[in-house]
N, C-alpha and C. Protein backbone atom coordinates (compact mmCIF):
# COMPACT_ATOMS: atom_id res chain seq x y z
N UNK A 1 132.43 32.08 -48.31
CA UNK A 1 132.71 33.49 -48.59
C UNK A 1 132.14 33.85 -49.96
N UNK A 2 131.37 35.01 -49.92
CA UNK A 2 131.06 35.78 -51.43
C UNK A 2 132.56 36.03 -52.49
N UNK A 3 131.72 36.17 -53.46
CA UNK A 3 132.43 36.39 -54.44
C UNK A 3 132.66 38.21 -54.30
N UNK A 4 134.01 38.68 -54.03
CA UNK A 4 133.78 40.21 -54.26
C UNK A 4 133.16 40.93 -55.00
N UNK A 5 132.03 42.05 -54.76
CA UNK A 5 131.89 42.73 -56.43
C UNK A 5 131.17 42.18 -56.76
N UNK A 6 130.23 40.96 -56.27
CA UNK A 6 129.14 40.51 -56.67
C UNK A 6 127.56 40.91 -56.38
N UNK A 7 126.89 41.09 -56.95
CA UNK A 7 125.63 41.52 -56.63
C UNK A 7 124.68 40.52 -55.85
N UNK A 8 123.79 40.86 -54.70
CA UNK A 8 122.68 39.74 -54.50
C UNK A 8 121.74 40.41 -54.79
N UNK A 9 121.67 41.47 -55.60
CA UNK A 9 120.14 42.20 -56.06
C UNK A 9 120.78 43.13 -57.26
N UNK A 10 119.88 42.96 -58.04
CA UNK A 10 120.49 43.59 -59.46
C UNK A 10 119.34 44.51 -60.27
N UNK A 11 118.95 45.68 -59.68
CA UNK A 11 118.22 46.78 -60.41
C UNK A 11 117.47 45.87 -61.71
N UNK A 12 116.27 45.85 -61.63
CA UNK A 12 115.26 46.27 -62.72
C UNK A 12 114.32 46.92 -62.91
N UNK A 13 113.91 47.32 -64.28
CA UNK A 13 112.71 48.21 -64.14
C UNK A 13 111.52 47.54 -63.64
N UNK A 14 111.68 46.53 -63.57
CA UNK A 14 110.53 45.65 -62.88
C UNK A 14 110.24 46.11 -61.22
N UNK A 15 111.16 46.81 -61.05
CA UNK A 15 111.43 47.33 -59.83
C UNK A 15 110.53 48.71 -59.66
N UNK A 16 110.95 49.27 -60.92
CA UNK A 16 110.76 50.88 -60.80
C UNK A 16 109.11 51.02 -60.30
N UNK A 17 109.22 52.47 -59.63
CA UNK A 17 107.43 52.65 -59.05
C UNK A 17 107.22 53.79 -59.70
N UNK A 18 107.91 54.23 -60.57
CA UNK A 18 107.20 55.00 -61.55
C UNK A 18 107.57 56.59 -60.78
N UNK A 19 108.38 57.05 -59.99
CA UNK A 19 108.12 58.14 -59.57
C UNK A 19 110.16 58.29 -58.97
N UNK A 20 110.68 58.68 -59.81
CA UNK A 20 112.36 59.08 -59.87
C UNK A 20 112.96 59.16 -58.27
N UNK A 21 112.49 60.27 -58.02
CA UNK A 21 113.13 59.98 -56.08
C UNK A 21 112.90 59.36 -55.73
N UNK A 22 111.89 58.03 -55.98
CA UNK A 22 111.51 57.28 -55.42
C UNK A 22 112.61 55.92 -55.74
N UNK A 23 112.42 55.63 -56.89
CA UNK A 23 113.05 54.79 -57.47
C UNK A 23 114.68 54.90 -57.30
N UNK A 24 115.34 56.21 -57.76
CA UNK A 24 116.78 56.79 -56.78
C UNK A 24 116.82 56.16 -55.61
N UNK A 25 115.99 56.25 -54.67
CA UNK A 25 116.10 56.11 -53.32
C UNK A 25 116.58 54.43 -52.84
N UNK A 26 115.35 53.73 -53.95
CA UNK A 26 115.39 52.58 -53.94
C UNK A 26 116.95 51.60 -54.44
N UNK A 27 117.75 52.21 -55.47
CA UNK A 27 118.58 52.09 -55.77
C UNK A 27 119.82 51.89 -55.28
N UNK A 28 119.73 53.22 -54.17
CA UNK A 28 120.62 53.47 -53.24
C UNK A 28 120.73 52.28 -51.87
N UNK A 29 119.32 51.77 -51.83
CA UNK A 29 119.23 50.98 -51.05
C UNK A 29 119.66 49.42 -51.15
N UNK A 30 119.35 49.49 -52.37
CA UNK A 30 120.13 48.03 -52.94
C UNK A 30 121.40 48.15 -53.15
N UNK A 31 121.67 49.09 -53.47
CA UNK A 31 123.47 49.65 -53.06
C UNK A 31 123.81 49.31 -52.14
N UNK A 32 123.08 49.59 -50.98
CA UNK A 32 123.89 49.39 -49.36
C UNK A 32 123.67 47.76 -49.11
N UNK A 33 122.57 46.96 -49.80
CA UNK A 33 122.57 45.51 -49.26
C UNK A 33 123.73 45.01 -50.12
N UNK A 34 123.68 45.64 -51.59
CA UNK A 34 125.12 45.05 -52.36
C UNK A 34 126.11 45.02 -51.62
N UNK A 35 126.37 45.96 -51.07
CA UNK A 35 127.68 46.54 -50.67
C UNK A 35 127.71 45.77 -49.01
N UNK A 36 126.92 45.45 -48.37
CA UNK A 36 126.82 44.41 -47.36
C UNK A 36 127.18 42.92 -47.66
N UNK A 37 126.27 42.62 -48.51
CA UNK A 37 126.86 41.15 -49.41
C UNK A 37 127.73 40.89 -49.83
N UNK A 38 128.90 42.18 -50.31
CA UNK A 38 129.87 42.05 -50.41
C UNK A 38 131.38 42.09 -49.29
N UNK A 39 130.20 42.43 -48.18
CA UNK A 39 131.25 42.51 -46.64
C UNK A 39 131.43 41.36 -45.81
N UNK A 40 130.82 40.27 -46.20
CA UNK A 40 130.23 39.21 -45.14
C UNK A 40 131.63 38.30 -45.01
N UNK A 41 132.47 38.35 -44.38
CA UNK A 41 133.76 37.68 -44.00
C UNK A 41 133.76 36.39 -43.36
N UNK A 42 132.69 36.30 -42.76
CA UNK A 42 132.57 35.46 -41.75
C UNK A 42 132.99 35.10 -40.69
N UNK A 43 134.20 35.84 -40.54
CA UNK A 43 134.26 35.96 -38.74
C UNK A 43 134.06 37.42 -37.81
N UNK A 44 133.08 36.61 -37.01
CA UNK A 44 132.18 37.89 -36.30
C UNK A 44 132.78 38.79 -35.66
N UNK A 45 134.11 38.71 -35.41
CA UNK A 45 134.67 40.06 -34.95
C UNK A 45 134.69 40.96 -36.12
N UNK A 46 134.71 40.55 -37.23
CA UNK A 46 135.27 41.41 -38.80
C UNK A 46 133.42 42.24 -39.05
N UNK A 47 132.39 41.05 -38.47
CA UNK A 47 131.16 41.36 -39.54
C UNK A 47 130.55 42.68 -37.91
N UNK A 48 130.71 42.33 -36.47
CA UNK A 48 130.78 43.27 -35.60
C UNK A 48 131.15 44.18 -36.13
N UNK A 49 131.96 44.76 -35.94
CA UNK A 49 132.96 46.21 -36.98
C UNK A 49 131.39 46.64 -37.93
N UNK A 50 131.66 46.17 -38.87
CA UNK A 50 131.03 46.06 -40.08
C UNK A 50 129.70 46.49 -39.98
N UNK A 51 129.10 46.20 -39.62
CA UNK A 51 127.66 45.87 -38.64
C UNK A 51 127.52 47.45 -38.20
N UNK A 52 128.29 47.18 -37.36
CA UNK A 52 128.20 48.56 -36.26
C UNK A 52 128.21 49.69 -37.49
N UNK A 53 128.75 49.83 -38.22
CA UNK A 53 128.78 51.01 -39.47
C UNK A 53 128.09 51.48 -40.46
N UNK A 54 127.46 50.24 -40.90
CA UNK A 54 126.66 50.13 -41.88
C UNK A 54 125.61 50.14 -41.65
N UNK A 55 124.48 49.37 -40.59
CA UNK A 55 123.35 49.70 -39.77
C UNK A 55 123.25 50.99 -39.56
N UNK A 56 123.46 51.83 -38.84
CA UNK A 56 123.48 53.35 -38.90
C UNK A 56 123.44 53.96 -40.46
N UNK A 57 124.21 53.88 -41.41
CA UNK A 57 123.67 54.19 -42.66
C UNK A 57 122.62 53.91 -43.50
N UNK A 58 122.16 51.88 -43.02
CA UNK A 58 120.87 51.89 -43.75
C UNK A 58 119.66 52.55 -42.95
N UNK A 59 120.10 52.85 -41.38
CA UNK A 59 118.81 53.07 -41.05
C UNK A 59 118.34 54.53 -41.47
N UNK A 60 119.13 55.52 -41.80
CA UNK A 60 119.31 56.72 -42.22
C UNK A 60 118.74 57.20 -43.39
N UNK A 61 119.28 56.09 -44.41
CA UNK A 61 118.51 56.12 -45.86
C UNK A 61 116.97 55.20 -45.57
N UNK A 62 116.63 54.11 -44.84
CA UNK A 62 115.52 53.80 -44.83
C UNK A 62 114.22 54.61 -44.18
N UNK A 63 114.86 55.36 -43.49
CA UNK A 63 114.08 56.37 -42.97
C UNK A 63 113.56 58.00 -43.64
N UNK A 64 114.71 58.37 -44.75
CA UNK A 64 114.46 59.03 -45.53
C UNK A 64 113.87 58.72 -46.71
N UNK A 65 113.79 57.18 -47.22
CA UNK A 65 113.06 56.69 -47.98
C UNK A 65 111.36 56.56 -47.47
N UNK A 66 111.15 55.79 -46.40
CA UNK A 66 109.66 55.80 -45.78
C UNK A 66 109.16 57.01 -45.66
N UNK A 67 109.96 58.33 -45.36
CA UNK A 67 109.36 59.04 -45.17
C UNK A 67 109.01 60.13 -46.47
N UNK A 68 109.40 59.94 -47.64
CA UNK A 68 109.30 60.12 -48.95
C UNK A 68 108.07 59.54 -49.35
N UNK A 69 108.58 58.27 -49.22
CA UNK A 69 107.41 57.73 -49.66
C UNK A 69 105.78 58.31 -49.29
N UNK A 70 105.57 57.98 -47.91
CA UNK A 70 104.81 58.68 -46.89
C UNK A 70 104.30 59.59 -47.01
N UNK A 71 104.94 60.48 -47.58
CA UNK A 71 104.85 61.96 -47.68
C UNK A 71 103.55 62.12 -48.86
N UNK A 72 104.54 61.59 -50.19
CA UNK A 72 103.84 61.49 -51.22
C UNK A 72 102.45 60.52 -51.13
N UNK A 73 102.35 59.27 -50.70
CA UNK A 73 101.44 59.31 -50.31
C UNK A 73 100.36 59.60 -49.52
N UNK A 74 100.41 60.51 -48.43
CA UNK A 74 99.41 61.28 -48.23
C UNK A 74 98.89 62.62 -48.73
N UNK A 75 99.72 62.83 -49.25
CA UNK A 75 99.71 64.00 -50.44
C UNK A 75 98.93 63.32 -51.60
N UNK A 76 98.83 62.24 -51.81
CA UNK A 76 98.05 61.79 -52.76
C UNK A 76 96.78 61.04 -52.39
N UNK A 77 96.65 61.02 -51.01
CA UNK A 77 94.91 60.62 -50.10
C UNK A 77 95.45 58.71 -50.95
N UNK A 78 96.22 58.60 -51.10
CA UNK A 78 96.30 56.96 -51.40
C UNK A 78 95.31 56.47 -50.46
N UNK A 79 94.40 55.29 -50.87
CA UNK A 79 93.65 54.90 -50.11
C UNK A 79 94.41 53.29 -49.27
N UNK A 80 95.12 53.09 -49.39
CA UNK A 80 96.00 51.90 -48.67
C UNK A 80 97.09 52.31 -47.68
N UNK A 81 97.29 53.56 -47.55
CA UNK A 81 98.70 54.24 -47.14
C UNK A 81 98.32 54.13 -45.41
N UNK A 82 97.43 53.69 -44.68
CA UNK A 82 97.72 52.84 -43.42
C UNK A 82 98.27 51.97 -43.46
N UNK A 83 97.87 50.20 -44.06
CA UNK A 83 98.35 49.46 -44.53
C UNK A 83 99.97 49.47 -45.14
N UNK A 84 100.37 50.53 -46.36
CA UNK A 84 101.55 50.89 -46.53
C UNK A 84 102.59 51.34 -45.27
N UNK A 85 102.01 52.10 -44.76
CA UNK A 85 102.83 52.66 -43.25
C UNK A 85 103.10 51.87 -42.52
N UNK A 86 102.05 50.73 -41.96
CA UNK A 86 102.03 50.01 -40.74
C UNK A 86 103.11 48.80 -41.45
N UNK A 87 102.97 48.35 -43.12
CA UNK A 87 104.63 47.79 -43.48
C UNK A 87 106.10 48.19 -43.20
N UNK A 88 106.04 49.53 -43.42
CA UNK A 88 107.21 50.21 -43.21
C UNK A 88 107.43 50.53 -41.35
N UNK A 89 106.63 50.05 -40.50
CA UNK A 89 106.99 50.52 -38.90
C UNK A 89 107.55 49.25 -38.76
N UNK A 90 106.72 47.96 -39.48
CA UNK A 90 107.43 46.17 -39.03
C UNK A 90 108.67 46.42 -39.61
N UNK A 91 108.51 46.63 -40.62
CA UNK A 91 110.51 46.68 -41.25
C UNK A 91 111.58 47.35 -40.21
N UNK A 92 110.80 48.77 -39.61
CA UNK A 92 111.41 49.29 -38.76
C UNK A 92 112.02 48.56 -37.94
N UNK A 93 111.11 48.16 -37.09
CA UNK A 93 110.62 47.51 -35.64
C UNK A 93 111.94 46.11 -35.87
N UNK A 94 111.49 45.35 -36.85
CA UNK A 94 112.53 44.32 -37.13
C UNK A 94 114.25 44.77 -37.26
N UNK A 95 114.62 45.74 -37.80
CA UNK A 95 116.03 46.52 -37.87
C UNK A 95 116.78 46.54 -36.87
N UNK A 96 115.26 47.60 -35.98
CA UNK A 96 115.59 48.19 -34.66
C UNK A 96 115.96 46.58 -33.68
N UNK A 97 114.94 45.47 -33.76
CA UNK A 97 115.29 44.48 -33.21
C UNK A 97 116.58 43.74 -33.17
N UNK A 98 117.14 44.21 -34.25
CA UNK A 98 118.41 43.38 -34.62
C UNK A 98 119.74 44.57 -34.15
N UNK A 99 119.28 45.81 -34.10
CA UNK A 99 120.38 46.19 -33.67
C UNK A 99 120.64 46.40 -32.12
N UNK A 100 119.48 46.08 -31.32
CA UNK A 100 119.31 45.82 -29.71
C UNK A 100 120.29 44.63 -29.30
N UNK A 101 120.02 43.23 -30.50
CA UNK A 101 120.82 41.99 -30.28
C UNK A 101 122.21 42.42 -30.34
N UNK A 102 122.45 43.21 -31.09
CA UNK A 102 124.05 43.56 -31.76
C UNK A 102 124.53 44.71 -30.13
N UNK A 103 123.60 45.43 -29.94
CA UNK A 103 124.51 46.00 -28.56
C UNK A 103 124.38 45.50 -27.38
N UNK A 104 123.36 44.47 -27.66
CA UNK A 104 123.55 43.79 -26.27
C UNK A 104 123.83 42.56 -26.09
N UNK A 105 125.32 42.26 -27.33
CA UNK A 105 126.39 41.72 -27.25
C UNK A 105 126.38 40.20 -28.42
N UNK A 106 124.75 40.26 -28.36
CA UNK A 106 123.92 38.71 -29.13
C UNK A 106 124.97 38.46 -30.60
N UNK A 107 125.30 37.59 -31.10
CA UNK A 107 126.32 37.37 -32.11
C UNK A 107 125.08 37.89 -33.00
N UNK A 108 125.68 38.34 -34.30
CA UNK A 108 124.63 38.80 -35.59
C UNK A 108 125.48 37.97 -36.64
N UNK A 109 124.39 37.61 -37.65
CA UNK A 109 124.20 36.75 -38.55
C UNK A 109 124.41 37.67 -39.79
N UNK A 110 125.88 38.43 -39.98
CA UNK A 110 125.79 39.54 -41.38
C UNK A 110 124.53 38.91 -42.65
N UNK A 111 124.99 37.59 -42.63
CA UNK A 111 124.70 37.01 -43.84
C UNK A 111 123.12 37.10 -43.84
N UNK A 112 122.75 36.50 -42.67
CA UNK A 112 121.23 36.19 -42.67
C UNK A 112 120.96 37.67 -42.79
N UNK A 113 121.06 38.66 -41.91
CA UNK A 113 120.20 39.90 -41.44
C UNK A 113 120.42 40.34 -43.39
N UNK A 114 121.70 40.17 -43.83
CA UNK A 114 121.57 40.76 -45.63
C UNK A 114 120.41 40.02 -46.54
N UNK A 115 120.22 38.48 -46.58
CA UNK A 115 119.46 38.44 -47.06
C UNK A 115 117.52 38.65 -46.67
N UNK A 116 117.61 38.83 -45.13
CA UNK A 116 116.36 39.72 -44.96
C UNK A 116 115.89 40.59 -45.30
N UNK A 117 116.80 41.81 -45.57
CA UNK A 117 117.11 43.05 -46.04
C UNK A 117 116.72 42.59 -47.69
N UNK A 118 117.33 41.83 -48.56
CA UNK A 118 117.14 41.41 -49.86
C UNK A 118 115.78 41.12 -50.13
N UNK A 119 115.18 40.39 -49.04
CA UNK A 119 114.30 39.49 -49.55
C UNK A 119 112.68 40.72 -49.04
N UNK A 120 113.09 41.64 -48.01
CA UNK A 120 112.18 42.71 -47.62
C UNK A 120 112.30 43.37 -48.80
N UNK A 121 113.02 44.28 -49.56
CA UNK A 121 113.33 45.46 -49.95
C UNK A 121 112.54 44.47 -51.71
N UNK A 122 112.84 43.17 -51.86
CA UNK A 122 112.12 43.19 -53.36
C UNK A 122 110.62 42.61 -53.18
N UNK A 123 110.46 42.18 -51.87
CA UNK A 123 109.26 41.89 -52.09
C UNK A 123 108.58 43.48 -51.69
N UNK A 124 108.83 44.53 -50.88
CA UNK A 124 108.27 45.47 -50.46
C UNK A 124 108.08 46.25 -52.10
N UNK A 125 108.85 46.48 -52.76
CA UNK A 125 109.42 47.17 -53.87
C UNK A 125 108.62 46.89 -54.98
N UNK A 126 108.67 45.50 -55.08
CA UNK A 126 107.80 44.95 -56.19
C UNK A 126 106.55 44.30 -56.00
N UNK A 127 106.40 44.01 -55.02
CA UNK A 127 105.01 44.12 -54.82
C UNK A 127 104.26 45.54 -53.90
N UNK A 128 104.31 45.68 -52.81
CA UNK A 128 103.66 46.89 -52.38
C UNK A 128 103.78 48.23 -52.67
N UNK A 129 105.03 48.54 -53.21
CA UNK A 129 105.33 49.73 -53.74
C UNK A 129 104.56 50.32 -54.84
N UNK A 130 104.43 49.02 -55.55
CA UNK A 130 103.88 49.06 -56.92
C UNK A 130 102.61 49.29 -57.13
N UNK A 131 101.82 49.03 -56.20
CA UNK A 131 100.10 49.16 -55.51
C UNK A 131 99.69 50.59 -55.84
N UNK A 132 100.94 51.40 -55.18
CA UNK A 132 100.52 53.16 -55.30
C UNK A 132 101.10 53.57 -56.76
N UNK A 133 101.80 53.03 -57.56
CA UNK A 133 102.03 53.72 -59.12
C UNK A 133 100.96 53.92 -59.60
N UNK A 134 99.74 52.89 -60.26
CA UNK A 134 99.13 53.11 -60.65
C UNK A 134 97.88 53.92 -60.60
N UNK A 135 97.51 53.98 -59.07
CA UNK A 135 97.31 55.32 -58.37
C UNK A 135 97.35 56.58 -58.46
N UNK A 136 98.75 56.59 -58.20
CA UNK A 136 99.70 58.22 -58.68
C UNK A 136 99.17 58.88 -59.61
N UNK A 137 99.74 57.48 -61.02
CA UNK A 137 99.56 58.02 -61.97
C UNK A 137 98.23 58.30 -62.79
N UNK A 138 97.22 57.64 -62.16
CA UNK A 138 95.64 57.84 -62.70
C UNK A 138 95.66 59.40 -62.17
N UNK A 139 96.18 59.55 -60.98
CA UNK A 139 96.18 61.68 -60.36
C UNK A 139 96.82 62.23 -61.14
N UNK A 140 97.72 62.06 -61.11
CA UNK A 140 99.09 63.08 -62.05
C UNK A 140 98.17 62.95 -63.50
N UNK A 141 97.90 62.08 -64.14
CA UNK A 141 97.28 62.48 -65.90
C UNK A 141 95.58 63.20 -65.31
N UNK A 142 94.93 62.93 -64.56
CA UNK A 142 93.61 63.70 -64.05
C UNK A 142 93.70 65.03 -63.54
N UNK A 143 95.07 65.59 -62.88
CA UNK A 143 95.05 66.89 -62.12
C UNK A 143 96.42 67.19 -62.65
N UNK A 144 96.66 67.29 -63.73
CA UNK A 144 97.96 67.48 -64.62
C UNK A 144 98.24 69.17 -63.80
N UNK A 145 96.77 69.84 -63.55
CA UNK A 145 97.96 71.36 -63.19
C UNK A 145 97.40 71.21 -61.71
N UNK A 146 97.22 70.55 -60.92
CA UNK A 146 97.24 70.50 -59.42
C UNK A 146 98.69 71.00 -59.00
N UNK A 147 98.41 71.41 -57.60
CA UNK A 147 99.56 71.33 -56.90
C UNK A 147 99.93 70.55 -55.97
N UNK A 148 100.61 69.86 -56.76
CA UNK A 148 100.68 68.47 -56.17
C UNK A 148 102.38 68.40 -55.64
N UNK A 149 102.95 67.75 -55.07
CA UNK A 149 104.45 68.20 -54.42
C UNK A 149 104.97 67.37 -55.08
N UNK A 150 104.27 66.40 -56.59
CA UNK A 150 104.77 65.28 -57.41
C UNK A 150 104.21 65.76 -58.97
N UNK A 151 104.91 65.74 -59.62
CA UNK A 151 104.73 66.18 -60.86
C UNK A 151 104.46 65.16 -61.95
N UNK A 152 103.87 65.59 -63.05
CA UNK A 152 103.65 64.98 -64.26
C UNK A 152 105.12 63.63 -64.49
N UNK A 153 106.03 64.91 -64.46
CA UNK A 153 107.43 64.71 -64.79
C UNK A 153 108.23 63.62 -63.99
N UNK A 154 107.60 63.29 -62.30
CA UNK A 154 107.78 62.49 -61.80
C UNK A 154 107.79 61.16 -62.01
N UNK A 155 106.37 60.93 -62.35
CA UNK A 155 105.78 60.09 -62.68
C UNK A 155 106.08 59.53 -63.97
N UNK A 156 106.50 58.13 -64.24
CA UNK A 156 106.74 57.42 -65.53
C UNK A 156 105.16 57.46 -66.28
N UNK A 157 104.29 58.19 -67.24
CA UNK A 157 103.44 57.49 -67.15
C UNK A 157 103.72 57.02 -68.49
């Protein structure tokens, strides 16, 4: 059993992608694996329950996150943002896989499916996320009065 109140992912700026809703978003998301890591009981009638509740919320925020993301990058002609997308449909695709097992009765692994979630969200975060900052921000200081749907102000530069 976890320690209550304990973190398995702990915010750094090492994290940050340089662009506030973005990084918010990201936050929130390590919120919900915290807050999973901190649910894991270990007996599967307790992590069922559990499961069933919380899946529906990450998929909600992960979907308003990709599609943020998404957004902004095609708004910014990113030249990788196939590549970026077609990451974010496997993450999907994998979620969606795990919650097919869960209604069609398959025991779920709270623990494992959390640290998937951990181990997706910092490698996605800190490494691929990070690909389009520097990007961004070469646009945002080059087209400072564009109209861009991302601002100077967005952007850490």
């Amino acid at each position: 059993m976890m320690n209550k109140n304990s973190n398995l992912i702990t915010w750094s700026s090492t994290y940050s992608v340089g662009i506030k809703s973005i990084d918010d978003q990201h936050k929130e998301l390590i919120n919900l694996v915290n807050d999973m890591y901190n649910h894991i009981p270990g007996d599967e009638k307790t992590e069922r329950a559990y499961f069933k509740n919380v899946i529906h919320q990450i998929v909600e925020y992960v979907k308003t996150l990709f599609a943020t993301e998404e957004k902004i990058l095609l708004a910014s002609k990113f030249p990788g943002y196939a590549e970026h997308k077609k990451a974010h449909d496997l993450f999907i695709l994998t979620v969606i896989e795990n919650i097919r097992d869960y209604e069609d009765g398959k025991k779920i692994n709270l623990a494992s499916f959390t640290y998937f979630l951990k181990d997706w969200i910092l490698t996605h975060i800190a490494i691929t996320d990070k690909q389009y900052f520097d990007y961004l921000k070469r646009i945002v200081i080059r087209k400072a009065n564009s109209k861009s749907s991302f601002t100077r102000e967005d952007i850490a530069c």
